[in-house]
N, C-alpha and C. Protein backbone atom coordinates (compact mmCIF):
# COMPACT_ATOMS: atom_id res chain seq x y z
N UNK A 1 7.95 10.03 2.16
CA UNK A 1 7.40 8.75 1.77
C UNK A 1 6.54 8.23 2.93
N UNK A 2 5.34 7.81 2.70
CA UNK A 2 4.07 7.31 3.71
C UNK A 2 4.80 5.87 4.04
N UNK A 3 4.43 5.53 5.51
CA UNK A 3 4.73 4.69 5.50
C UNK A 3 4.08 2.98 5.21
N UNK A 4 2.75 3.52 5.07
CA UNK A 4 2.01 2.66 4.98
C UNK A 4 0.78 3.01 3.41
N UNK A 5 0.97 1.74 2.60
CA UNK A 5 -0.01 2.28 1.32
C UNK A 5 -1.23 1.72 1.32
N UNK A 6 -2.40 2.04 1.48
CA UNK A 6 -3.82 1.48 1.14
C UNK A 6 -4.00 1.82 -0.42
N UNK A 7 -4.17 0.02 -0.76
CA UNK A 7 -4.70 -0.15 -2.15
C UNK A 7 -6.22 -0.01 -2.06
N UNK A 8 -7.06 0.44 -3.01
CA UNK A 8 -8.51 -0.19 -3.23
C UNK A 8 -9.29 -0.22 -4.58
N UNK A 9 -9.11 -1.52 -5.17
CA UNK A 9 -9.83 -1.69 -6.00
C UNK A 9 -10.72 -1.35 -6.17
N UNK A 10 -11.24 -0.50 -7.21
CA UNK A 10 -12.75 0.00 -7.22
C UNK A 10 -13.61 0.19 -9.17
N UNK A 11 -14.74 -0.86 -8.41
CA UNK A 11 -15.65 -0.81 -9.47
C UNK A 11 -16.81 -0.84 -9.65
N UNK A 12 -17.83 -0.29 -9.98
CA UNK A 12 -18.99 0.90 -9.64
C UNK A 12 -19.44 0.03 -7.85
N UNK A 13 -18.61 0.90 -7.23
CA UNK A 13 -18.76 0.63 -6.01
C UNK A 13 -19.39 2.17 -4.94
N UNK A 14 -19.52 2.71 -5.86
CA UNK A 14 -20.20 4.23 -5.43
C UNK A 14 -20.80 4.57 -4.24
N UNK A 15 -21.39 3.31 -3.92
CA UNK A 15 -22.88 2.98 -2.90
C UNK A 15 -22.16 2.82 -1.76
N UNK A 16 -20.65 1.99 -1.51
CA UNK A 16 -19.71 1.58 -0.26
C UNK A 16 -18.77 2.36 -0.54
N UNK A 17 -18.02 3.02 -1.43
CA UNK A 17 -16.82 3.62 -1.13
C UNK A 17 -16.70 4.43 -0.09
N UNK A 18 -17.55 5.23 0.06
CA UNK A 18 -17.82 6.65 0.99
C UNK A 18 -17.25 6.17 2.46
N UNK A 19 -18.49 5.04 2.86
CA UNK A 19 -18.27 4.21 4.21
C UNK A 19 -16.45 4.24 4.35
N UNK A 20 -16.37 3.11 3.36
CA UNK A 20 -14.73 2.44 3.33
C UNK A 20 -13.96 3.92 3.89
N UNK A 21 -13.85 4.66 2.75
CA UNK A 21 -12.82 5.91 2.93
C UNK A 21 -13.37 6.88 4.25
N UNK A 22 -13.96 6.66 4.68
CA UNK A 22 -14.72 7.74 5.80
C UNK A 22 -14.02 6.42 7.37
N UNK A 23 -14.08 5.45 6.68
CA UNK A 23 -13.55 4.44 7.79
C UNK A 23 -11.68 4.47 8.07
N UNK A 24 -11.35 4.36 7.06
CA UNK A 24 -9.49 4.73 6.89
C UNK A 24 -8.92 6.03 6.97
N UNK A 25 -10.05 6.76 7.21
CA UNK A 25 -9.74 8.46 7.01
C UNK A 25 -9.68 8.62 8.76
N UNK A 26 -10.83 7.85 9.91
CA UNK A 26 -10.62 8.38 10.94
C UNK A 26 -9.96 7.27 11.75
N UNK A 27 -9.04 6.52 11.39
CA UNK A 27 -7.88 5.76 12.27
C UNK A 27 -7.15 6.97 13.17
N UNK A 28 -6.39 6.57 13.73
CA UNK A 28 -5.67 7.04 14.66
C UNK A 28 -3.64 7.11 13.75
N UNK A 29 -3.61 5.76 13.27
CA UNK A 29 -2.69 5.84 12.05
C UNK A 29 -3.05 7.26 11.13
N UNK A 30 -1.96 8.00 10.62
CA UNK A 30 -2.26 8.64 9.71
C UNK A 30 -1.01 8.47 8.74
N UNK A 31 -0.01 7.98 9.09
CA UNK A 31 1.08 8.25 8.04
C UNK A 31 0.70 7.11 7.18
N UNK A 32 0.11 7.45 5.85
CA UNK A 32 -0.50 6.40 4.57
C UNK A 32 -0.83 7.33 3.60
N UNK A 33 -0.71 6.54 2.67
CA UNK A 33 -1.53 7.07 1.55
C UNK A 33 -2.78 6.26 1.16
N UNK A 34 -3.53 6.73 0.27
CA UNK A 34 -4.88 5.93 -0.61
C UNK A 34 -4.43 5.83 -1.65
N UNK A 35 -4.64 4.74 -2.31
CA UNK A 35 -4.63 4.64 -3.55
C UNK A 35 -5.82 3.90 -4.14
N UNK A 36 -6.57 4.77 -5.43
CA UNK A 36 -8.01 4.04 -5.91
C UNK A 36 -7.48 3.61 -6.95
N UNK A 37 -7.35 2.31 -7.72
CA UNK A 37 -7.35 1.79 -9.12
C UNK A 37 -8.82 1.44 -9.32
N UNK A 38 -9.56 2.88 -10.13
CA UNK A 38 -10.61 2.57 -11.03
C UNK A 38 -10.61 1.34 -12.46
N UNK A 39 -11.19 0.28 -11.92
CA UNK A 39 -11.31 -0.88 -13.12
C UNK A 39 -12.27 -0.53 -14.09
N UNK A 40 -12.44 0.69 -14.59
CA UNK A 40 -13.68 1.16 -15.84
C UNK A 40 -15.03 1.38 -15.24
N UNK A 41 -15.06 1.73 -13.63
CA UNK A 41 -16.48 2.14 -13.45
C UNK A 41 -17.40 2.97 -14.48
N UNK A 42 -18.74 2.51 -14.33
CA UNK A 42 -19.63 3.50 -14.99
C UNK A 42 -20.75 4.39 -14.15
N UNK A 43 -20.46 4.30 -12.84
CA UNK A 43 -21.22 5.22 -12.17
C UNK A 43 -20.48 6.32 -11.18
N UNK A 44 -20.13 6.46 -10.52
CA UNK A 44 -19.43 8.07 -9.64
C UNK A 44 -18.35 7.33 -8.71
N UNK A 45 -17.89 6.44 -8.53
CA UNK A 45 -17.34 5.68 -8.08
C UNK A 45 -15.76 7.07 -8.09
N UNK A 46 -15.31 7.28 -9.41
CA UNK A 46 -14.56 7.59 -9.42
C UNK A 46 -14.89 9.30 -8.76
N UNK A 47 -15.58 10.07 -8.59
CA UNK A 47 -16.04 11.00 -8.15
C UNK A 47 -16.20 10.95 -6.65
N UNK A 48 -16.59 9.81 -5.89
CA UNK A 48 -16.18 9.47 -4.99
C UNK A 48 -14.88 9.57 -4.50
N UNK A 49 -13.84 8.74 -5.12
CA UNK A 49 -12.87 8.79 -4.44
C UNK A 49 -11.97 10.24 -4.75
N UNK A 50 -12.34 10.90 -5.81
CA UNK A 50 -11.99 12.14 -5.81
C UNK A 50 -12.21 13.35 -4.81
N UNK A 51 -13.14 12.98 -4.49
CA UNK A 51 -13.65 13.97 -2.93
C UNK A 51 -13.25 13.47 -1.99
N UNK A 52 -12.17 12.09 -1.28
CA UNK A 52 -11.10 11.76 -0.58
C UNK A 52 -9.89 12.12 -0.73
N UNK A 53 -9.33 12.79 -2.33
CA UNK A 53 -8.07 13.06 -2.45
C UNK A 53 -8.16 14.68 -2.12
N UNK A 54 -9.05 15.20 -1.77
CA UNK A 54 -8.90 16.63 -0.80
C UNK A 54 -8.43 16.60 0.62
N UNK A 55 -8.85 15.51 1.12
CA UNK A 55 -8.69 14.91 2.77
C UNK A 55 -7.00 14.54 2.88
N UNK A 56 -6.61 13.60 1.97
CA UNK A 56 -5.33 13.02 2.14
C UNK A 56 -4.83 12.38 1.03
N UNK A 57 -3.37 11.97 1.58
CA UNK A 57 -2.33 11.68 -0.03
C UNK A 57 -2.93 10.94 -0.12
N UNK A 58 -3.40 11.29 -1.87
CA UNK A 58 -4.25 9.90 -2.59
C UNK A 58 -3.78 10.07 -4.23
N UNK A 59 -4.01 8.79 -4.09
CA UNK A 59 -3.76 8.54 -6.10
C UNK A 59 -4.83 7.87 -6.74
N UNK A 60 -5.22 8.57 -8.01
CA UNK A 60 -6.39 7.56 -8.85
C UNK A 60 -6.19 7.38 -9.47
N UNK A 61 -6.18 6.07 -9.78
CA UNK A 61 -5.70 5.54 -11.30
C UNK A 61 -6.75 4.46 -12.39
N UNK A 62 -6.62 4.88 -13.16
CA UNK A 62 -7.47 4.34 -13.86
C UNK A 62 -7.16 3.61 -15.20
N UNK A 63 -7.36 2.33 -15.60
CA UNK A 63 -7.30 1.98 -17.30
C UNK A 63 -8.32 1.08 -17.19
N UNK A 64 -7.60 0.60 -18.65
CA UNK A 64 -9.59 -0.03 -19.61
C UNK A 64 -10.08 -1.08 -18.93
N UNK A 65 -11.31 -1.07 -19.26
CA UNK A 65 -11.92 -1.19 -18.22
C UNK A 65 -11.98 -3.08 -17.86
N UNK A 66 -12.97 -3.15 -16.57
CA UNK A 66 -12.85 -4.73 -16.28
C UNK A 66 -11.64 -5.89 -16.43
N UNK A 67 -10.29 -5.46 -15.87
CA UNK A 67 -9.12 -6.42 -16.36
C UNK A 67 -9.61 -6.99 -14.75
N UNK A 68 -10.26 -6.59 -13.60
CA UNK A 68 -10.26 -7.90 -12.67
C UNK A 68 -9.32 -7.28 -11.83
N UNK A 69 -9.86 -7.98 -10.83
CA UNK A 69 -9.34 -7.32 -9.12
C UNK A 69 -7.27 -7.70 -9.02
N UNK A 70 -7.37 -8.72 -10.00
CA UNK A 70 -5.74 -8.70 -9.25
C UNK A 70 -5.10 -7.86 -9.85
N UNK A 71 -5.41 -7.57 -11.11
CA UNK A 71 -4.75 -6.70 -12.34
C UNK A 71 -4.61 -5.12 -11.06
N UNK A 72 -6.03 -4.84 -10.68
CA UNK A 72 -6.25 -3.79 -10.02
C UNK A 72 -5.18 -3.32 -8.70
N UNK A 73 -5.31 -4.44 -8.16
CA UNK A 73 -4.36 -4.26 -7.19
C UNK A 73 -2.97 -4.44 -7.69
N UNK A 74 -2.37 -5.28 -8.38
CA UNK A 74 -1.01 -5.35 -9.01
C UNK A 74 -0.86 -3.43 -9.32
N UNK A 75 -1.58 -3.27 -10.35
CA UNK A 75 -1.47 -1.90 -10.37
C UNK A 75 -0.97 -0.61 -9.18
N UNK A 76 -2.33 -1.17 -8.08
CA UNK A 76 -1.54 -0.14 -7.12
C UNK A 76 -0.62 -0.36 -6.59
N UNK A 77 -0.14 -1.79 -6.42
CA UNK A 77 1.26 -1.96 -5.40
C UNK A 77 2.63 -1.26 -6.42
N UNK A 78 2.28 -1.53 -7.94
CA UNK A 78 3.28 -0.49 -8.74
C UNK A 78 3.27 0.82 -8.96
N UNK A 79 2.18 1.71 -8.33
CA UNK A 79 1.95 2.89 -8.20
C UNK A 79 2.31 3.56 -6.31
N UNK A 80 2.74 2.69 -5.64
CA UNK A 80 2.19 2.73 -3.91
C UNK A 80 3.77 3.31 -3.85
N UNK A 81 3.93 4.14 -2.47
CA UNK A 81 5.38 4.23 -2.26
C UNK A 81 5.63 4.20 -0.57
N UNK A 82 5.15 3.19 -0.39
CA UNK A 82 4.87 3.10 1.26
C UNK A 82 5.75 2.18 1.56
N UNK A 83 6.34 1.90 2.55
CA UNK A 83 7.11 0.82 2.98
C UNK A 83 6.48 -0.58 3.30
N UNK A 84 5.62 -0.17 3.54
CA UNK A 84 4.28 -1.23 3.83
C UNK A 84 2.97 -1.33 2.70
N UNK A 85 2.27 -2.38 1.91
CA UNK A 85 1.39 -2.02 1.12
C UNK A 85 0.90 -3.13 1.40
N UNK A 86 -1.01 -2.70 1.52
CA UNK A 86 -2.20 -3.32 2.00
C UNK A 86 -3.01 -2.81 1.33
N UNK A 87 -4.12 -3.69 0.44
CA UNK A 87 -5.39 -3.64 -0.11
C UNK A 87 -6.32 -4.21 0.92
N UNK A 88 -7.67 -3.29 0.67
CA UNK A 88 -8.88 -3.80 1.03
C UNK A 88 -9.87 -3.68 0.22
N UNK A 89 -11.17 -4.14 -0.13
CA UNK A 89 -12.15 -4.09 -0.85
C UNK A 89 -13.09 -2.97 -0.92
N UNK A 90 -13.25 -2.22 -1.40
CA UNK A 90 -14.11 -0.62 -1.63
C UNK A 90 -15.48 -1.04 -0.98
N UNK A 91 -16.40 -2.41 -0.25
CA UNK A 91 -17.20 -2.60 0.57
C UNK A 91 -17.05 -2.91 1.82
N UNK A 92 -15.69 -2.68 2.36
CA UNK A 92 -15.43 -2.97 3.69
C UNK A 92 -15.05 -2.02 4.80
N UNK A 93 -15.72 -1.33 6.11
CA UNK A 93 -15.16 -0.47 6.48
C UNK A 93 -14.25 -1.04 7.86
N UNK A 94 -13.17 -0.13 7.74
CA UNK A 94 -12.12 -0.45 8.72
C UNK A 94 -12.45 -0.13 10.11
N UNK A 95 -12.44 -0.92 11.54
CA UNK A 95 -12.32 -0.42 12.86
C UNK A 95 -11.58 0.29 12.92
N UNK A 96 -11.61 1.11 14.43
CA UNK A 96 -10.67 2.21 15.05
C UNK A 96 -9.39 1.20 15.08
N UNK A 97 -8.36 1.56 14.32
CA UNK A 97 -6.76 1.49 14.71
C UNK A 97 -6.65 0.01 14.20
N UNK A 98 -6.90 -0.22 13.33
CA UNK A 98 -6.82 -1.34 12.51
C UNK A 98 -5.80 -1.29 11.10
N UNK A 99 -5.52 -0.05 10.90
CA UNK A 99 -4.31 0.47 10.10
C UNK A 99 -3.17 0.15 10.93
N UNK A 100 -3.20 1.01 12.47
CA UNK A 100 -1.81 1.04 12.90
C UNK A 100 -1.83 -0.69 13.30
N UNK A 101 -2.26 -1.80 13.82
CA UNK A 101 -2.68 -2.86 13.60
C UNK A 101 -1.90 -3.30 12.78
N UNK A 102 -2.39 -3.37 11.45
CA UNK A 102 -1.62 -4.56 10.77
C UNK A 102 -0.25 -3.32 10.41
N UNK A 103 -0.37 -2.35 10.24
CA UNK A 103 1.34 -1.81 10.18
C UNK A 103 2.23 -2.71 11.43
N UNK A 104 1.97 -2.50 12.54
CA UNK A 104 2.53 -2.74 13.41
C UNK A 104 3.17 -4.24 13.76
N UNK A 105 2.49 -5.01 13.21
CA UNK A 105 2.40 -6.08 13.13
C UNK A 105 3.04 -6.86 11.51
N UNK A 106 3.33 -5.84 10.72
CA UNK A 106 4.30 -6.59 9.41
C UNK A 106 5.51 -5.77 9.66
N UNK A 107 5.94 -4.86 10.68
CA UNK A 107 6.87 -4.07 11.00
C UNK A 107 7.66 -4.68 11.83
């Protein structure tokens, strides 16, 4: 079990995901998982985060479409199995050690 879960809402966010996951991928933290809740994108969004679940434990999840960011995240915190669970926005990229950061700090 990871100890730490990254949620990320995602909806045709195609254009920033890459950044985001290329940003949480080179922390110094590694014990986490990803988790993408696709909200009904219509562009590669979800193809995106599929070429992150080669890199590391990741989950994609997806239903119909546009229920809205909290629905999204509610979702992943019921899909997450981390001792710790944190969302960020699929346009935001993370600093160096900003995972082990807030782990460390709700621990």
């Amino acid at each position: 079990m990871p100890k730490l879960s990254v949620i990320i809402p995602v909806y045709n966010t195609e254009k920033y995901l890459r950044e985001c996951i290329d940003s949480i991928l080179a922390q110094a933290f590694t014990d986490f998982e990803l988790i993408f809740v696709d909200d009904g994108s219509r562009d590669k969004t979800k193809e995106v985060a599929m070429g992150a679940s080669k890199l590391k434990s990741t989950k994609i999840i997806g239903y119909p479409a546009n229920k809205g960011k909290g629905c999204a995240v509610r979702t992943g915190v019921l899909a997450s199995t981390g001792d710790v669970v944190v969302y960020t926005d699929a346009d935001l990229a993370f600093g160096l050690d900003v995972v082990k950061r807030v782990y460390n700090e709700v621990t």
